[in-house]
Each structure stands twice: as structure tokens, then as C-alpha cells.
N, C-alpha and C. Protein backbone atom coordinates (compact mmCIF):
# COMPACT_ATOMS: atom_id res chain seq x y z
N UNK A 1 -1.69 14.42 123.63
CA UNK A 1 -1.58 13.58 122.48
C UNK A 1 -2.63 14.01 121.47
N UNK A 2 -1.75 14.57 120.11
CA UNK A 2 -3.17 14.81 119.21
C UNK A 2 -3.15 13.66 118.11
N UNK A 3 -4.33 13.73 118.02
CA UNK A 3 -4.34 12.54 116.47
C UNK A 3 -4.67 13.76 115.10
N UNK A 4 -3.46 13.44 113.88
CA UNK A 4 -3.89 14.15 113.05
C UNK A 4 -5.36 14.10 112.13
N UNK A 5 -5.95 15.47 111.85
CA UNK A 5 -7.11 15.36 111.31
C UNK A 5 -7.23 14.74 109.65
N UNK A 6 -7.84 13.82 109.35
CA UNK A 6 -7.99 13.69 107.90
C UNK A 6 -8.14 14.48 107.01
N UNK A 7 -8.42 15.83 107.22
CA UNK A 7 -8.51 17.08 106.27
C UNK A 7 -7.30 17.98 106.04
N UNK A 8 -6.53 17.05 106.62
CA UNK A 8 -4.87 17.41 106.73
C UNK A 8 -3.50 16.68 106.06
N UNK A 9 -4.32 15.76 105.04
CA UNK A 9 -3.88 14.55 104.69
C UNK A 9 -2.21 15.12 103.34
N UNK A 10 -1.35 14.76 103.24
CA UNK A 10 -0.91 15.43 102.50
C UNK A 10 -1.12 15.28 101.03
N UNK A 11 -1.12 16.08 100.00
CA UNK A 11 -1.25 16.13 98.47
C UNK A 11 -0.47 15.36 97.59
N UNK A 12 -0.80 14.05 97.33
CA UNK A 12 0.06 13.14 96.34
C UNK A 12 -0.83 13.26 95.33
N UNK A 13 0.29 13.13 93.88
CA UNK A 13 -0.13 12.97 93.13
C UNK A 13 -0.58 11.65 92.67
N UNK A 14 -1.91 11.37 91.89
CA UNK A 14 -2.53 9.82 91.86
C UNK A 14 -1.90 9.80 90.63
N UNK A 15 -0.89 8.52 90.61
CA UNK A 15 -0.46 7.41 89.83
C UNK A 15 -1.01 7.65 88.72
N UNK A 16 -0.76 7.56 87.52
CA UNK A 16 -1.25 7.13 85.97
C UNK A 16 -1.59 5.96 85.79
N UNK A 17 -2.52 5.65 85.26
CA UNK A 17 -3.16 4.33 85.27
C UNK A 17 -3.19 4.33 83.53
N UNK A 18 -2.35 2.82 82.89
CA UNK A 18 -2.09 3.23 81.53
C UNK A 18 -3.20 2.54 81.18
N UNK A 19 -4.04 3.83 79.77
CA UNK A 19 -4.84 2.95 78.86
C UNK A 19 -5.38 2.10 78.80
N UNK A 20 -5.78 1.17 78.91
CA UNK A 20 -6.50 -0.67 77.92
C UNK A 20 -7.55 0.14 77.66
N UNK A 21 -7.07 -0.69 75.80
CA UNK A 21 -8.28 -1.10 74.65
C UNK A 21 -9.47 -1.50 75.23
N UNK A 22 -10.43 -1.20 75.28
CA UNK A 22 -11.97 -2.10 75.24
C UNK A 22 -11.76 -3.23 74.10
N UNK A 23 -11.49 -3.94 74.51
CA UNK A 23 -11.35 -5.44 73.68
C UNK A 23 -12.33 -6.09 73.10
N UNK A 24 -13.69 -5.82 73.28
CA UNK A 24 -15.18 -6.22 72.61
C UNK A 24 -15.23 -4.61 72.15
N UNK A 25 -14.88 -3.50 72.33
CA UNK A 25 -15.26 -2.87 71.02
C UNK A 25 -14.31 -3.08 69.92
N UNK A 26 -13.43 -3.30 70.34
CA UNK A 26 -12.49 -3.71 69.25
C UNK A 26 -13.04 -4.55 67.98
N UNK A 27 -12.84 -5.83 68.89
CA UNK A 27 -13.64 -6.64 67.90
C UNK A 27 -14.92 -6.94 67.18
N UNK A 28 -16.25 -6.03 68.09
CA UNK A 28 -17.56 -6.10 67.55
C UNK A 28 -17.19 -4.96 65.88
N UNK A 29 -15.71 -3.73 66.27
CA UNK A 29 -16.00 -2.64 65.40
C UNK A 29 -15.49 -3.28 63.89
N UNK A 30 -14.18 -4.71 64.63
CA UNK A 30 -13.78 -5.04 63.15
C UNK A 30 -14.45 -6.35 62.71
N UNK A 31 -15.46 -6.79 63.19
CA UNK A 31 -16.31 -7.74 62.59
C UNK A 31 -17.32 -6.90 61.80
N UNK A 32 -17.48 -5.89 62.24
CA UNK A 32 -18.73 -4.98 61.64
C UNK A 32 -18.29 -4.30 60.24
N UNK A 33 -17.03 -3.50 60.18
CA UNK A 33 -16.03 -3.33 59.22
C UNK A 33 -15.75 -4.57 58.64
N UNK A 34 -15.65 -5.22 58.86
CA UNK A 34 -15.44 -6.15 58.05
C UNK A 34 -16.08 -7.00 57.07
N UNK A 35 -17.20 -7.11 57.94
CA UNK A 35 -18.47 -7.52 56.96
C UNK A 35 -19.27 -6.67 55.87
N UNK A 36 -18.84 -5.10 56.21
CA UNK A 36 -18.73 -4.25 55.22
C UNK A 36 -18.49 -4.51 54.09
N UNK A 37 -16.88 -4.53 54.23
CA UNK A 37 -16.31 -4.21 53.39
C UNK A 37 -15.75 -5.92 52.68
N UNK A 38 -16.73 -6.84 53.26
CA UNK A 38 -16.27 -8.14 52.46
C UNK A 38 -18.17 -8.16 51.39
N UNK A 39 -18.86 -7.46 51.60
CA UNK A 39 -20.35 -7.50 51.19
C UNK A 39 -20.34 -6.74 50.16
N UNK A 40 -19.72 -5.24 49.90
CA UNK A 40 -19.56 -4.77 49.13
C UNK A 40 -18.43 -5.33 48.09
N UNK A 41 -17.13 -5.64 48.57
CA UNK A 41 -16.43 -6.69 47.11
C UNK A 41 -17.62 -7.49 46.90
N UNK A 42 -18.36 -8.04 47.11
CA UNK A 42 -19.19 -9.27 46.99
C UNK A 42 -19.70 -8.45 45.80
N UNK A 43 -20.75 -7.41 46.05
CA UNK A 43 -21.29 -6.80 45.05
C UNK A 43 -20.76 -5.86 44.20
N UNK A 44 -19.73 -5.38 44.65
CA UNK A 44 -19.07 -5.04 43.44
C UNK A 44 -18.38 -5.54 42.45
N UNK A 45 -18.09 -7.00 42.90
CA UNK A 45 -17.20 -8.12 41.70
C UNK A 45 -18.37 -9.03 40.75
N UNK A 46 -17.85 -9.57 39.99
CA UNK A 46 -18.42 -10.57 39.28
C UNK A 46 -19.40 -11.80 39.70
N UNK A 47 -20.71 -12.00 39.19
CA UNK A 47 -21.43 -12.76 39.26
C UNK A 47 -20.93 -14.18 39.32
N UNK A 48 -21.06 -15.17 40.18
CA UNK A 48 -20.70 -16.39 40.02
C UNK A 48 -21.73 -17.32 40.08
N UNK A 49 -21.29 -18.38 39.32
CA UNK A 49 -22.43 -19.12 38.79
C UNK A 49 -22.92 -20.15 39.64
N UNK A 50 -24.40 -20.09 40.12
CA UNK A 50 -24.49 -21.26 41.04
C UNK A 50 -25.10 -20.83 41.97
N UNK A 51 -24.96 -19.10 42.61
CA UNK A 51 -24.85 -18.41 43.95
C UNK A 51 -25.77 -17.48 43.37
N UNK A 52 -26.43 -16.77 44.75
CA UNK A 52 -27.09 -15.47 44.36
C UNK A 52 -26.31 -14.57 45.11
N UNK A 53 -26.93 -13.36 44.14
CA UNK A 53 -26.26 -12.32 45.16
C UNK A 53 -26.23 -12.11 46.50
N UNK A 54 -26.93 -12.78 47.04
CA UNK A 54 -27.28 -12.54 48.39
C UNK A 54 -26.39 -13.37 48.98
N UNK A 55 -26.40 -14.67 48.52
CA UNK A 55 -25.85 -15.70 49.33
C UNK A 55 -24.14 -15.06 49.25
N UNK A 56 -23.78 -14.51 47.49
CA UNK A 56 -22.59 -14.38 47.94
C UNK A 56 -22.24 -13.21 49.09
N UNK A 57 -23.24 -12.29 49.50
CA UNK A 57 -22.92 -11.31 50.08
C UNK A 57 -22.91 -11.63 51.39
N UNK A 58 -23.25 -12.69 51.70
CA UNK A 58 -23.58 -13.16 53.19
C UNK A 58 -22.14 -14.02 53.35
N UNK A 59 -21.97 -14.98 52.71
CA UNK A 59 -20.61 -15.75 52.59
C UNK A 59 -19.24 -14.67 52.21
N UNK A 60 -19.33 -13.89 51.31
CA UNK A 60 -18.00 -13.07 51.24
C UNK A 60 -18.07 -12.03 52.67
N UNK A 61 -19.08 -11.67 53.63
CA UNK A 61 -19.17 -10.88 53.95
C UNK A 61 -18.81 -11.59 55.72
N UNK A 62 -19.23 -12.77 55.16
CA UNK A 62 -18.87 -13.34 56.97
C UNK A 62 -17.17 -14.00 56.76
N UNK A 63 -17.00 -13.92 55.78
CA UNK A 63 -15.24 -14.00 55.79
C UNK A 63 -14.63 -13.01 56.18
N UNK A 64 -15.08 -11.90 55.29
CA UNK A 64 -14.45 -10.41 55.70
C UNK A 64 -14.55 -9.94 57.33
N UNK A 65 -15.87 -10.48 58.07
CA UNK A 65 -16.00 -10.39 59.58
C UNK A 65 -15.27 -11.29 60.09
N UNK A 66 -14.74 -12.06 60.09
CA UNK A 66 -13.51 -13.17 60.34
C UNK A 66 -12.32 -12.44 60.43
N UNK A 67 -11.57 -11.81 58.83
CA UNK A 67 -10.70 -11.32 58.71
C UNK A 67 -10.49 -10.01 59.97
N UNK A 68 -12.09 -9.27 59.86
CA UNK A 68 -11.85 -8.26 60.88
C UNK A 68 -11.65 -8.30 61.85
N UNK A 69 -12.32 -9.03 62.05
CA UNK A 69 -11.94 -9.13 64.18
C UNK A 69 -10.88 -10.16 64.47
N UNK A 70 -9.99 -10.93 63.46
CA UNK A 70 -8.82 -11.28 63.61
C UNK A 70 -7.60 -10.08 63.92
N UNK A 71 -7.86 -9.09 62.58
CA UNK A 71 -6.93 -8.20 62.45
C UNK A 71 -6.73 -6.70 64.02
N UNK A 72 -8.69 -6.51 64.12
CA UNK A 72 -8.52 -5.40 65.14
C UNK A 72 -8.38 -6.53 66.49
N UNK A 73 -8.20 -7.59 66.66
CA UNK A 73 -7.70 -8.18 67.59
C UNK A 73 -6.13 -8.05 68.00
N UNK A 74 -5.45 -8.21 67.13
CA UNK A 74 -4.12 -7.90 66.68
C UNK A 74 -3.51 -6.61 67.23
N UNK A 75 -4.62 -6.02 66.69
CA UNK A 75 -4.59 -4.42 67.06
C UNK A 75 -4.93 -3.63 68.59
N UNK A 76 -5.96 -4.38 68.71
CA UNK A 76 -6.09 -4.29 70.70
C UNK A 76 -4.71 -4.63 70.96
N UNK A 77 -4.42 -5.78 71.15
CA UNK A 77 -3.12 -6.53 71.52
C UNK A 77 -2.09 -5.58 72.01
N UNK A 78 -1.60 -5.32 70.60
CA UNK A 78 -0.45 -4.19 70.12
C UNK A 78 -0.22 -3.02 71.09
N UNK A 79 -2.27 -2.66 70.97
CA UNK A 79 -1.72 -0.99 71.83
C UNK A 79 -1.90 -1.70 73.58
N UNK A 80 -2.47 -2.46 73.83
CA UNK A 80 -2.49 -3.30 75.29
C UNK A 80 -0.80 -3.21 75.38
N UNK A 81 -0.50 -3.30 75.14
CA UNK A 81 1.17 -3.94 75.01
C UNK A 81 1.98 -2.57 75.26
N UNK A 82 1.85 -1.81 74.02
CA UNK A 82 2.44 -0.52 74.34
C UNK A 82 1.75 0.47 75.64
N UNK A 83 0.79 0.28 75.70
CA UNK A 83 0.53 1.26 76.55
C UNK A 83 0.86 1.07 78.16
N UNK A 84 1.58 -0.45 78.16
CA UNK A 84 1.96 -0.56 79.52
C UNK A 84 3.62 -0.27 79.93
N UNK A 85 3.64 -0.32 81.10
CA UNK A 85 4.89 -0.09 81.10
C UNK A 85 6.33 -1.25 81.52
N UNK A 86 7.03 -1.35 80.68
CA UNK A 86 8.05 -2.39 80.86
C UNK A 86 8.86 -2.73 81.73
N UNK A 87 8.41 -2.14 83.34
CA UNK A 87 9.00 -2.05 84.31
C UNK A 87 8.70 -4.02 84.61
């Protein structure tokens, strides 16, 4: 009676394992983008009366980080979704 050796094991190929998004880089990248690009409209638009620049850049800029990590949330989602399989 032999027992087969483990160094004899046969050659399968290992399974594909699909993708996932990192879901906190996602969203740290579009809160960060976002606050970008809501700080700069801030300073690139018109003075409003009442506000400083700063304040508006902090307030337009934490909207725009809102908007972002709503949207690249969306966007994780999407490719989470596609990249699996519909079995």
C-alpha cells in the first residue's frame, strides 16, 4: 500500500479572483479632489459679501468634498459590480 507523495500533487490552475475597488481609497481620493476643485471655484469666482475668502474656500470646498466622495462612491460601486461575475 503506497500513500501518494505531496510533491506529486497534480497542476491546477488557481481560479481568478475578480478585482474589488479599495473603497476608502476611493473615497478619501474623491473627497480630496473634491475639495480641490470646490476651493479653487471658490477663488476663482466672485467675491461675496459678508464672507472671506477663506471662509468661502473652506465652505465651497467642503461641498465639493461631499460631491466627491458621493460621486467616486458611485464609481467604486459600478466597477465592484462589473468586475464580478453574474453567475
Amino acid at each position: 500500500m503506497t500513500v501518494p507523495s505531496s510533491n506529486h500533487l497534480p497542476h491546477t490552475r488557481p481560479e481568478r479572483q475578480p478585482r474589488v475597488p479599495n473603497f476608502k481609497r476611493f473615497l478619501i481620493t474623491g473627497a480630496v479632489l473634491g475639495f480641490v476643485v470646490g476651493a479653487v471655484v471658490s477663488l476663482l469666482g466672485d467675491d461675496v459679501q459678508g464672507y472671506s475668502a477663506t471662509s468661502g474656500v473652506l465652505y465651497i470646498g467642503a461641498f465639493g468634498a461631499f460631491i466627491g466622495t458621493g460621486l467616486a462612491g458611485i464609481v467604486a460601486v459600478l466597477l465592484d459590480r462589473s468586475g464580478r461575475d453574474s453567475s
